[in-house]
Each structure stands twice: as structure tokens, then as C-alpha cells.
C-alpha atoms as a PDB file:
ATOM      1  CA  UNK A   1      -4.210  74.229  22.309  1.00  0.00           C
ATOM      2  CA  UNK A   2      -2.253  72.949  19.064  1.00  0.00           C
ATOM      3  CA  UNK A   3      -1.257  69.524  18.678  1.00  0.00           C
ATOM      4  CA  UNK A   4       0.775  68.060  16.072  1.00  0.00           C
ATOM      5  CA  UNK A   5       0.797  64.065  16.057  1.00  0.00           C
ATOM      6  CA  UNK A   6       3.139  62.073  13.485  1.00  0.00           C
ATOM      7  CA  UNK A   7       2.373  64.626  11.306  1.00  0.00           C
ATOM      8  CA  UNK A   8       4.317  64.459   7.373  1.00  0.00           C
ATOM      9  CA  UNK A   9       4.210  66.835   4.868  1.00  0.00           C
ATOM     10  CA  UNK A  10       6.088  68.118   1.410  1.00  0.00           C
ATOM     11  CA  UNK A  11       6.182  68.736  -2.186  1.00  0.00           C
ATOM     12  CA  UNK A  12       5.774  66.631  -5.071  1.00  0.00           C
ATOM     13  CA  UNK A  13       7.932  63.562  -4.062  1.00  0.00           C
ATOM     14  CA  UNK A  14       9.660  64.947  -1.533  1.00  0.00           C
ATOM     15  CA  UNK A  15       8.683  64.482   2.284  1.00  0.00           C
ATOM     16  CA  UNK A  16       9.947  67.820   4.352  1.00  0.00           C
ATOM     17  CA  UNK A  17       8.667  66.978   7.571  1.00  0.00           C
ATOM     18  CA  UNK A  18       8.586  63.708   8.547  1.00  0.00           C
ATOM     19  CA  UNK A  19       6.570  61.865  11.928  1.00  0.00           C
ATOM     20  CA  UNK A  20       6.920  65.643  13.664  1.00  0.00           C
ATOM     21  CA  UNK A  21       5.098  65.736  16.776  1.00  0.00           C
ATOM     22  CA  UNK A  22       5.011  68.840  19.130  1.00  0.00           C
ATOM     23  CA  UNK A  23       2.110  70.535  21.426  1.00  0.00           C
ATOM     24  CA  UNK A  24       1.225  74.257  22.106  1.00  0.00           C
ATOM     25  CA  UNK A  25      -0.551  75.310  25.385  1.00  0.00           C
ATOM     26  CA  UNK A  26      -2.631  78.211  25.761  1.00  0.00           C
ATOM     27  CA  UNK A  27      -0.411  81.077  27.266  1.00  0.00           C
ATOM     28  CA  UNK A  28       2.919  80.055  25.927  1.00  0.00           C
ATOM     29  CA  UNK A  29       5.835  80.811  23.773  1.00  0.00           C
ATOM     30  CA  UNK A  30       7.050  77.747  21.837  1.00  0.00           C
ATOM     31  CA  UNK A  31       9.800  77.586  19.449  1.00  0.00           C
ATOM     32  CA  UNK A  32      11.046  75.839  16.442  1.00  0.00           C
ATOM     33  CA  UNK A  33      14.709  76.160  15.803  1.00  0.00           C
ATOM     34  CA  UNK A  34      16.961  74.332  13.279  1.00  0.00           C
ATOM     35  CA  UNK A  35      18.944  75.236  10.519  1.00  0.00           C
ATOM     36  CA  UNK A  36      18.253  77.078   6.738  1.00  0.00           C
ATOM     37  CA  UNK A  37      15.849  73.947   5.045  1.00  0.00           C
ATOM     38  CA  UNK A  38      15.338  72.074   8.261  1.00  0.00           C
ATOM     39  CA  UNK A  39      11.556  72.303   7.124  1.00  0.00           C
ATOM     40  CA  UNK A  40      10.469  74.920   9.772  1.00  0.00           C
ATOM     41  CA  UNK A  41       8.350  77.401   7.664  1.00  0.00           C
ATOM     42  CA  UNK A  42       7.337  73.979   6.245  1.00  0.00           C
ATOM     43  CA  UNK A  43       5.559  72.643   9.205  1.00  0.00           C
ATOM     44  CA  UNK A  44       3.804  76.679   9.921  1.00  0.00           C
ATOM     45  CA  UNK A  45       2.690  75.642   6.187  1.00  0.00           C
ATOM     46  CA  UNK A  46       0.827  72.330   6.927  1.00  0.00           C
ATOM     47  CA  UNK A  47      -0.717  73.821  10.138  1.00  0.00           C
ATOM     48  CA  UNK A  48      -2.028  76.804   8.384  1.00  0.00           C
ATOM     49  CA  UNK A  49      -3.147  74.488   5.188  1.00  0.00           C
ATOM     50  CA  UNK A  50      -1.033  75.868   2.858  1.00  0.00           C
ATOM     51  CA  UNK A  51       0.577  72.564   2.205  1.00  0.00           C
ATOM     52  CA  UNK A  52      -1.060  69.652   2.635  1.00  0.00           C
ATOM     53  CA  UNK A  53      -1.060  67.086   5.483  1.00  0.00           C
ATOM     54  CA  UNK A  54       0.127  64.001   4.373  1.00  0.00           C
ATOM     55  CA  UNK A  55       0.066  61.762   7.256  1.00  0.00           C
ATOM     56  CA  UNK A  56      -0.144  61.916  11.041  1.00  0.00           C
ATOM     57  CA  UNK A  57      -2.947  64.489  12.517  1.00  0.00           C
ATOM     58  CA  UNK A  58      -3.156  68.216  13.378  1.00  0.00           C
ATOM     59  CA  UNK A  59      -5.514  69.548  16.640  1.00  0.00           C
ATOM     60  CA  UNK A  60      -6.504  72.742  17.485  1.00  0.00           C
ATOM     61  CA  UNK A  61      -8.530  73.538  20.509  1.00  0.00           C
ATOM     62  CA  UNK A  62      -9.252  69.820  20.155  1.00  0.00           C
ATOM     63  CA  UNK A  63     -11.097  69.811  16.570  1.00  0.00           C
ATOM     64  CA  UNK A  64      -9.120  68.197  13.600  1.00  0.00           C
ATOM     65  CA  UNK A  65      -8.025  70.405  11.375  1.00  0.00           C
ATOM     66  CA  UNK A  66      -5.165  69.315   9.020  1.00  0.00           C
ATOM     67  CA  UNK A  67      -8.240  68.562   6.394  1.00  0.00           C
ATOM     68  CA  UNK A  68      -9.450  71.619   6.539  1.00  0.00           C
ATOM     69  CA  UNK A  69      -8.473  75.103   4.328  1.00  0.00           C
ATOM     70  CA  UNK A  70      -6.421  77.910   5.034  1.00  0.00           C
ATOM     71  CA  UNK A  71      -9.455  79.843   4.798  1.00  0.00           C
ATOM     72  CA  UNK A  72     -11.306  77.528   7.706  1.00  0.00           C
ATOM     73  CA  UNK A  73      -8.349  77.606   9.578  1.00  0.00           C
ATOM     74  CA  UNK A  74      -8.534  81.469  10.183  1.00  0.00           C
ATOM     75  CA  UNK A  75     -11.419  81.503  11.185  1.00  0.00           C
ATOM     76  CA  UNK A  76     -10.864  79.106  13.992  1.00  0.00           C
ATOM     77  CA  UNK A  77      -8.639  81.929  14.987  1.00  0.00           C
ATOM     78  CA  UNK A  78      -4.643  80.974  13.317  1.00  0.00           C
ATOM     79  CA  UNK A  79      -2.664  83.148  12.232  1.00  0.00           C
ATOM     80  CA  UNK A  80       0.509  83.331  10.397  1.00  0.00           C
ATOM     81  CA  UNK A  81       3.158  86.371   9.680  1.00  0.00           C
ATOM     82  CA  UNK A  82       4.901  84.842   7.228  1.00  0.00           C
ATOM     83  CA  UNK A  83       8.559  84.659   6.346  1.00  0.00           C
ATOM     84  CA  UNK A  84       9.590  87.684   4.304  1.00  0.00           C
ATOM     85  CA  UNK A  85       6.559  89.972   5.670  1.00  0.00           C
ATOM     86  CA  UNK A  86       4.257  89.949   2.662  1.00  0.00           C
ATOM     87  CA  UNK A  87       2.836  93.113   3.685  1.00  0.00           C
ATOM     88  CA  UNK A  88       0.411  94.267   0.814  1.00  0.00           C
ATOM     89  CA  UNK A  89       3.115  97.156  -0.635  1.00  0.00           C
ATOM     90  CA  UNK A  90       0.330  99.295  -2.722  1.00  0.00           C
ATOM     91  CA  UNK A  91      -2.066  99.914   0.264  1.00  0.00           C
ATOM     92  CA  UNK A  92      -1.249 102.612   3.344  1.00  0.00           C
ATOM     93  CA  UNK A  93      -0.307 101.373   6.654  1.00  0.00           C
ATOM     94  CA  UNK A  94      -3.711 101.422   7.379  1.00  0.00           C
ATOM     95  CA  UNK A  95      -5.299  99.529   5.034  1.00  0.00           C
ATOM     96  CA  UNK A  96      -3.043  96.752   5.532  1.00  0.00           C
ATOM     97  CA  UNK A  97      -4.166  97.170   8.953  1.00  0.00           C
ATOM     98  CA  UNK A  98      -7.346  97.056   7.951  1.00  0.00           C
ATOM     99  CA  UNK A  99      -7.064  94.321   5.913  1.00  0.00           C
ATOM    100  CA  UNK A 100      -5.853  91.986   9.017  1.00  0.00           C
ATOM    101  CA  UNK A 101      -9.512  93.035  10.357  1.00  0.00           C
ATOM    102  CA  UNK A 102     -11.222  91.749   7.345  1.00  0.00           C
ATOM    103  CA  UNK A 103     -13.121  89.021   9.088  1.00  0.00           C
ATOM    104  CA  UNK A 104     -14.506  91.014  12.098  1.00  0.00           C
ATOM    105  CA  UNK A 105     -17.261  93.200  12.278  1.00  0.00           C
ATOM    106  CA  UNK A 106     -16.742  94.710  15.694  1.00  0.00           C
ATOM    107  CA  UNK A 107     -16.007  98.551  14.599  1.00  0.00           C
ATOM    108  CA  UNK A 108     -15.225 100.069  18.131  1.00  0.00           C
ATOM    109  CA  UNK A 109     -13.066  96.641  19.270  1.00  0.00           C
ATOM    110  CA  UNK A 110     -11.341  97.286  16.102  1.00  0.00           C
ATOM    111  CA  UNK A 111     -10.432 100.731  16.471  1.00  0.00           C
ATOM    112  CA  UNK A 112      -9.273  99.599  20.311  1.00  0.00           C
ATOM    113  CA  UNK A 113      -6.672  97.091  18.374  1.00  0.00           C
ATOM    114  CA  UNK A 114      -5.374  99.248  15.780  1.00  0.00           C
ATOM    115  CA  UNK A 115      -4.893 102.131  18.668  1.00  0.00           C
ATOM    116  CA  UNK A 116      -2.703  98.701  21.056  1.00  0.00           C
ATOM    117  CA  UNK A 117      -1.061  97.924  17.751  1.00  0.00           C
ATOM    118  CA  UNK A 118       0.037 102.110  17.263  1.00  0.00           C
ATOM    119  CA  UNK A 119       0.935 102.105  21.393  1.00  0.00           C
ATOM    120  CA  UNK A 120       3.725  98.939  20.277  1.00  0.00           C
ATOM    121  CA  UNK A 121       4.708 100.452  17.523  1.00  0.00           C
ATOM    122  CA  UNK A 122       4.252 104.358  17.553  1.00  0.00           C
ATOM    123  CA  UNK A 123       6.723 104.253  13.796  1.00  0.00           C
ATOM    124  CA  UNK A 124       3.029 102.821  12.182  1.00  0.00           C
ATOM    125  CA  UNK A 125       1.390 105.938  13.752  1.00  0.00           C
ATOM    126  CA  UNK A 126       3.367 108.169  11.908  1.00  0.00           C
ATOM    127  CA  UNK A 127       3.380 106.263   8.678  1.00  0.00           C
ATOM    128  CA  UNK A 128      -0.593 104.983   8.657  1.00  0.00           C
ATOM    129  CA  UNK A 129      -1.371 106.642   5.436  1.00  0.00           C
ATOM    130  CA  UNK A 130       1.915 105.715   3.585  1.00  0.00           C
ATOM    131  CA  UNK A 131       2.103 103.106   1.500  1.00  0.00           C
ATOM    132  CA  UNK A 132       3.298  99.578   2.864  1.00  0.00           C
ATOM    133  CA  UNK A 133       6.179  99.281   0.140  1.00  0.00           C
ATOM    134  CA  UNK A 134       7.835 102.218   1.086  1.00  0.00           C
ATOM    135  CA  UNK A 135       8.853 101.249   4.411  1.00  0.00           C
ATOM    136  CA  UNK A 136      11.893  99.826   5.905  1.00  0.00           C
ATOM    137  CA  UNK A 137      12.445  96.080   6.352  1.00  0.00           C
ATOM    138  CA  UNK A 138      11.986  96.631  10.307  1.00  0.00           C
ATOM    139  CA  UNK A 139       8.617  98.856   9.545  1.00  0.00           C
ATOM    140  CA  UNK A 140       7.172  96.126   7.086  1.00  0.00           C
ATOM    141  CA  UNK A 141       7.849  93.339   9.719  1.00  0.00           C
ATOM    142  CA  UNK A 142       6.097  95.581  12.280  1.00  0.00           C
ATOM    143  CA  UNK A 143       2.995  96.268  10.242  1.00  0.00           C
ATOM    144  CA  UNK A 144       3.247  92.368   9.223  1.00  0.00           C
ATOM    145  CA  UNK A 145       2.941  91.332  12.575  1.00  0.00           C
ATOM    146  CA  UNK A 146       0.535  94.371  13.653  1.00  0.00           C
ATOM    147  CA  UNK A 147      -1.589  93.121  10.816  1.00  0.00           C
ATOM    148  CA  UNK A 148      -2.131  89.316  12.066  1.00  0.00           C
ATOM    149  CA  UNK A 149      -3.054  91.062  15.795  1.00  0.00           C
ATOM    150  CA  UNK A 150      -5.857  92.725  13.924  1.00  0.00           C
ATOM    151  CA  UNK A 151      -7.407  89.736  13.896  1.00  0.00           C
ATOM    152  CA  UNK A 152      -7.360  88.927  17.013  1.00  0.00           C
ATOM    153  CA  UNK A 153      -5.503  85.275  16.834  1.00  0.00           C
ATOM    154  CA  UNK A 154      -6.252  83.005  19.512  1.00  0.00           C
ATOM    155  CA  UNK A 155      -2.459  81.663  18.138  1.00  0.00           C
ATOM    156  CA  UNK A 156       0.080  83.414  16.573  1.00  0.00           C
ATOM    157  CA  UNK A 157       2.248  82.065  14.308  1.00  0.00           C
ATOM    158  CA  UNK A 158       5.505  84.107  13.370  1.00  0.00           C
ATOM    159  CA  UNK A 159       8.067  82.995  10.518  1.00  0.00           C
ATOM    160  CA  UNK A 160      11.769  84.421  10.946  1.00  0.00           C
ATOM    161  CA  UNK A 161      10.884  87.571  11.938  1.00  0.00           C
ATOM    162  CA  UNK A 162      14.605  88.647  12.185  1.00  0.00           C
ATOM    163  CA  UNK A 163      15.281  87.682   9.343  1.00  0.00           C
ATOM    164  CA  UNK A 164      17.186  90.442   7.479  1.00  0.00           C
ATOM    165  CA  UNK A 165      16.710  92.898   9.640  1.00  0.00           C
ATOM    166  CA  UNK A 166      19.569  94.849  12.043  1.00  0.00           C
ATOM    167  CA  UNK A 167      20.465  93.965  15.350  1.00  0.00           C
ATOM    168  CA  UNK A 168      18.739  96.666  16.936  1.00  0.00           C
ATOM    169  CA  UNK A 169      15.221  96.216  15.004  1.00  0.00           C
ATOM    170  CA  UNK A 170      15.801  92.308  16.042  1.00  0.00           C
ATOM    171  CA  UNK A 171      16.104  93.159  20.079  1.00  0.00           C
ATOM    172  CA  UNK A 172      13.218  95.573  19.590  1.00  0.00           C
ATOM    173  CA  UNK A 173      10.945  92.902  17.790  1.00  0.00           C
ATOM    174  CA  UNK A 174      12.036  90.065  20.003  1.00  0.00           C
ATOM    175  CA  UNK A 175      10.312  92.787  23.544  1.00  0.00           C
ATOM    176  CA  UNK A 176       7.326  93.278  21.327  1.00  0.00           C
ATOM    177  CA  UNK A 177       6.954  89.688  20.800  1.00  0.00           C
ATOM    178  CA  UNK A 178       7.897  89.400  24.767  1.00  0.00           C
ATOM    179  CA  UNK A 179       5.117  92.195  25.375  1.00  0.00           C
ATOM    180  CA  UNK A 180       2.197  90.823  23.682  1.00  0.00           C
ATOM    181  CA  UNK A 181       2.502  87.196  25.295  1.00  0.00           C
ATOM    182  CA  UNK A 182       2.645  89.066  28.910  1.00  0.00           C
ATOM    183  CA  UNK A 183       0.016  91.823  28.564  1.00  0.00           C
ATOM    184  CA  UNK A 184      -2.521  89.871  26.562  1.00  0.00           C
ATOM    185  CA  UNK A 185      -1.463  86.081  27.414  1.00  0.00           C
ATOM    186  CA  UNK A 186      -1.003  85.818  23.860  1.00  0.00           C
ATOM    187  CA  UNK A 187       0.205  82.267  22.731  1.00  0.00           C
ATOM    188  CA  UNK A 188       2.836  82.579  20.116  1.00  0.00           C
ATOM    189  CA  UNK A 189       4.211  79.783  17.776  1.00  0.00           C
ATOM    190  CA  UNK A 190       7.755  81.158  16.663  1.00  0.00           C
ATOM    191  CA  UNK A 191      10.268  79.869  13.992  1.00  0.00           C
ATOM    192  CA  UNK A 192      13.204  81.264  13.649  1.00  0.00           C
ATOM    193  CA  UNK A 193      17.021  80.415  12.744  1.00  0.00           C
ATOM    194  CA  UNK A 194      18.240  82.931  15.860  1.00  0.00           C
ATOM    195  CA  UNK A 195      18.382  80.373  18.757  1.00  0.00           C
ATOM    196  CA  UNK A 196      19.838  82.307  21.060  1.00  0.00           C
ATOM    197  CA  UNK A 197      16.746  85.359  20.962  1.00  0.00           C
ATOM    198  CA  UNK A 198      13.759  82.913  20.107  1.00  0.00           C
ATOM    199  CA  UNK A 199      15.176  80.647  23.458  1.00  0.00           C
ATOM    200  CA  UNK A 200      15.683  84.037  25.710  1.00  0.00           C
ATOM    201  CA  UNK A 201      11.843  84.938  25.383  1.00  0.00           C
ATOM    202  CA  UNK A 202      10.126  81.141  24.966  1.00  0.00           C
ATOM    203  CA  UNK A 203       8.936  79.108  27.652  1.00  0.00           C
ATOM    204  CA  UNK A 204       9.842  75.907  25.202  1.00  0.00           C
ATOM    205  CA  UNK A 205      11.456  75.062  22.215  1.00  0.00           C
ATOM    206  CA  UNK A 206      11.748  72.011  19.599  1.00  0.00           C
ATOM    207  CA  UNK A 207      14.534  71.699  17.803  1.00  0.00           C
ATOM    208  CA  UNK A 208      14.390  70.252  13.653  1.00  0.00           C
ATOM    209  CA  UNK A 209      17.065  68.639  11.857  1.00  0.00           C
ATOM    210  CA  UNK A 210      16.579  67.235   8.304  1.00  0.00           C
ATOM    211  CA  UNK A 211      12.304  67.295   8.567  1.00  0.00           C
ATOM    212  CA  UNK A 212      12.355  65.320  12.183  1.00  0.00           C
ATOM    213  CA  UNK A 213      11.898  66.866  15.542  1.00  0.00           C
ATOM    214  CA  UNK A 214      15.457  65.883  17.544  1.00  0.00           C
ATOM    215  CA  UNK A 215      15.219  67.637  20.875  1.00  0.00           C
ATOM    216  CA  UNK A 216      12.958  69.275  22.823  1.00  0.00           C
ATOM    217  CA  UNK A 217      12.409  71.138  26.527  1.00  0.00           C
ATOM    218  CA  UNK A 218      12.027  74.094  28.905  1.00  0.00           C
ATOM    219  CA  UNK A 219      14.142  77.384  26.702  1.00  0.00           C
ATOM    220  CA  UNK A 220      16.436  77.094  29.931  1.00  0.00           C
ATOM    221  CA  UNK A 221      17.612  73.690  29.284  1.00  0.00           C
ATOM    222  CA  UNK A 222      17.585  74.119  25.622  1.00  0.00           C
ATOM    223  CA  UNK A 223      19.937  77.118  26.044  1.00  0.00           C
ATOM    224  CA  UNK A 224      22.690  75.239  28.713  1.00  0.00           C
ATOM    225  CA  UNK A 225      22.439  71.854  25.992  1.00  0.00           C
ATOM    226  CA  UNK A 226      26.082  71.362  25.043  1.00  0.00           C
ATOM    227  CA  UNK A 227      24.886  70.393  21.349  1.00  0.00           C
ATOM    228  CA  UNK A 228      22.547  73.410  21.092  1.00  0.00           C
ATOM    229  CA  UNK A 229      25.501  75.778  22.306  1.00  0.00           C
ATOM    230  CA  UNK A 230      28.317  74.698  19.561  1.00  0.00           C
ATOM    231  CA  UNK A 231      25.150  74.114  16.676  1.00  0.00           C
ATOM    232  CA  UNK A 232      23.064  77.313  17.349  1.00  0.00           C
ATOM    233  CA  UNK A 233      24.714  79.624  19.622  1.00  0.00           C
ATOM    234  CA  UNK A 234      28.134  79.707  18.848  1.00  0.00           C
ATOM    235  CA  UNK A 235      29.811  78.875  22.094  1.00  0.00           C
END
């Protein structure tokens, strides 16, 4: 489905992902692990078009798009929950909702999504007409990642969606992540700095030191990988 070749990509001078090749298949959950500045949320950038493709080539559903805009590249059907939420704070639950349906003009199939979304997450139920900025960290990442299933993505991409958030909202997001893949054979791109929950629901994961991919394979043989144990998991 997605296929990153070579790929290189940065800011001003300063290459942050260098020759990075990986592949996502329809169906699956892949992730990206590596430390704080490994250039993770850096390579999400250059597939959504956010930052530009430097070298090397980006594929999805076999068309090229690495020279094409973020803008074109939702439409093709990416989408991204970025790192620290960016939830729209001065519009209601719904509207942000909403506002993840912009594109679509399919009124009953998106009252059908926003009703799935509400069944994951019954909190955003409650809450529809409060504002987005007045929620909790765990509620913002919820309508976040409610918000990109609005529009229907034929692949979701999710950016540390633990980040600062407590253990319990982490296990909770990690099933609902779990949940969407199985029920709607969802294919999910995931970055995120807690190895030991992203490789517990993904089928596969890269790992990415200093800009480079440096190991890859099945979650299972990621998670017995003596390196990835003392580096990641703390064993």
C-alpha cells in the first residue's frame, strides 16, 4: 500500500532522514520506533508533504506521491493525527468531528462514523458540544484520532499518541488502536517512543536511529531482539 524507497528528507541544511526505506501492506499495523529526534514524526512529515522529499521516492497504492501536496495527499485517502493532538480547541467536540468530514459529502455515511467513533469512545458522547480545549489530554487525543476516522483514511497515520498521557489512558488508546485495525481492517502507520505497547499490537516494526532505518521484522522478533530489550524495553 505505502512504499518508501531511499527516501531523504530535512530542514534547511540538515538531512533528518536519510536513504529510509520501509513498506506498508493493506491490513496491517506497522511501527516506527527509535528514540526522542531519531526523525520519526519526520518521516510521517515527508509522507504526508509537510516536508519535502528530497531524494529517494514515496508510493501509495502504487501512484507517486512524494511531489505531490498535503492537500493531494488527503485526498488519496492519508491521514495523520499528529504529535501533540492539534485538536481545533475553540470548536465543540463535534465540530472538530465535523471538521475531519470536511471532504465528504455522504451525510447518512457520516452520521454512521461519528455514531462508530461515539461507540469507541462513549467520553466524546458526553462532551460533543463542549469545546475541544477544555478537555483532558486523554479526551483531546481521542477526539484527535476520532477526527482523522471521519475521514475515512484508507491509512492511518498516528504520531506518539501516548505521549503525555497516564498509563491507564495509554492501555486504553493502545485497544482502540487494536480495535479499529480488527473490526474495520484498518491499516495503521504508528510512531511512537513506547516500544514495548506499539510492538504488543503491530504486526511489524522498523526501528530508526540517527535518520536511518537499523532493524526491522515481525513485532514478535522485534520484542525477543536482545538490542531492542536493553535500548527500548528496559530489560
Amino acid at each position: 500500500m505505502l512504499k518508501l524507497q531511499n527516501v531523504q528528507a530535512g530542514y534547511g541544511n540538515i538531512l533528518a532522514i536519510k536513504d529510509v526505506s520501509l513498506e506498508v501492506n493493506e491490513g496491517e499495523i506497522i511501527t516506527l520506533i527509535g528514540a526522542n529526534g531519531a526523525g520519526k514524526s519526520t518521516t510521517l512529515m515527508t509522507i504526508c508533504g509537510i516536508v519535502s522529499c528530497r531524494a529517494g521516492s514515496i508510493t501509495f497504492l502504487d501512484q507517486e506521491i512524494h511531489k505531490k501536496g498535503p492537500d493531494e495527499i488527503v485526498r488519496k485517502g492519508i491521514c495523520q493525527v499528529p504529535e501533540g493532538r492539534h485538536i481545533f480547541p475553540l470548536l465543540t467536540v463535534k465540530e472538530n468531528l465535523d471538521m475531519g468530514a470536511f471532504l465528504r459529502k455522504d451525510q447518512q455515511e457520516i452520521q454512521k462514523d461519528m455514531d462508530y467513533v461515539f461507540s469507541l469512545f462513549p467520553i466524546l458522547a458526553e462532551r460533543k458540544n463542549q469545546d475541544g480545549g477544555t478537555l483532558s489530554g486523554g479526551e483531546q487525543q481521542m477526539l484527535a484520532m476520532s477526527r482523522a476516522l471521519m475521514a475515512r483514511p484508507k491509512l492511518l497515520l498516528l504520531d506518539e499518541p501516548s505521549m503525555g498521557l497516564a498509563p491507564l489512558i495509554i492501555k486504553q488508546i493502545f485497544e482502540i488502536i487494536r480495535k479499529i485495525n480488527e473490526e474495520n481492517n484498518a491499516t495503521i502507520f504508528l510512531v511512537e517512543q513506547n516500544a514495548n505497547q506499539a510492538l504488543h499490537i503491530a504486526d511489524r516494526g522498523y526501528v530508526m536511529e540517527n535518520g536511518r532505518i537499523t532493524l526491522s521484522g515481525t513485532a514478535e522478533e522485534l520484542l525477543a531482539n536482545d538490542d531492542i530489550q536493553k535500548a527500548y524495553l528496559g530489560i
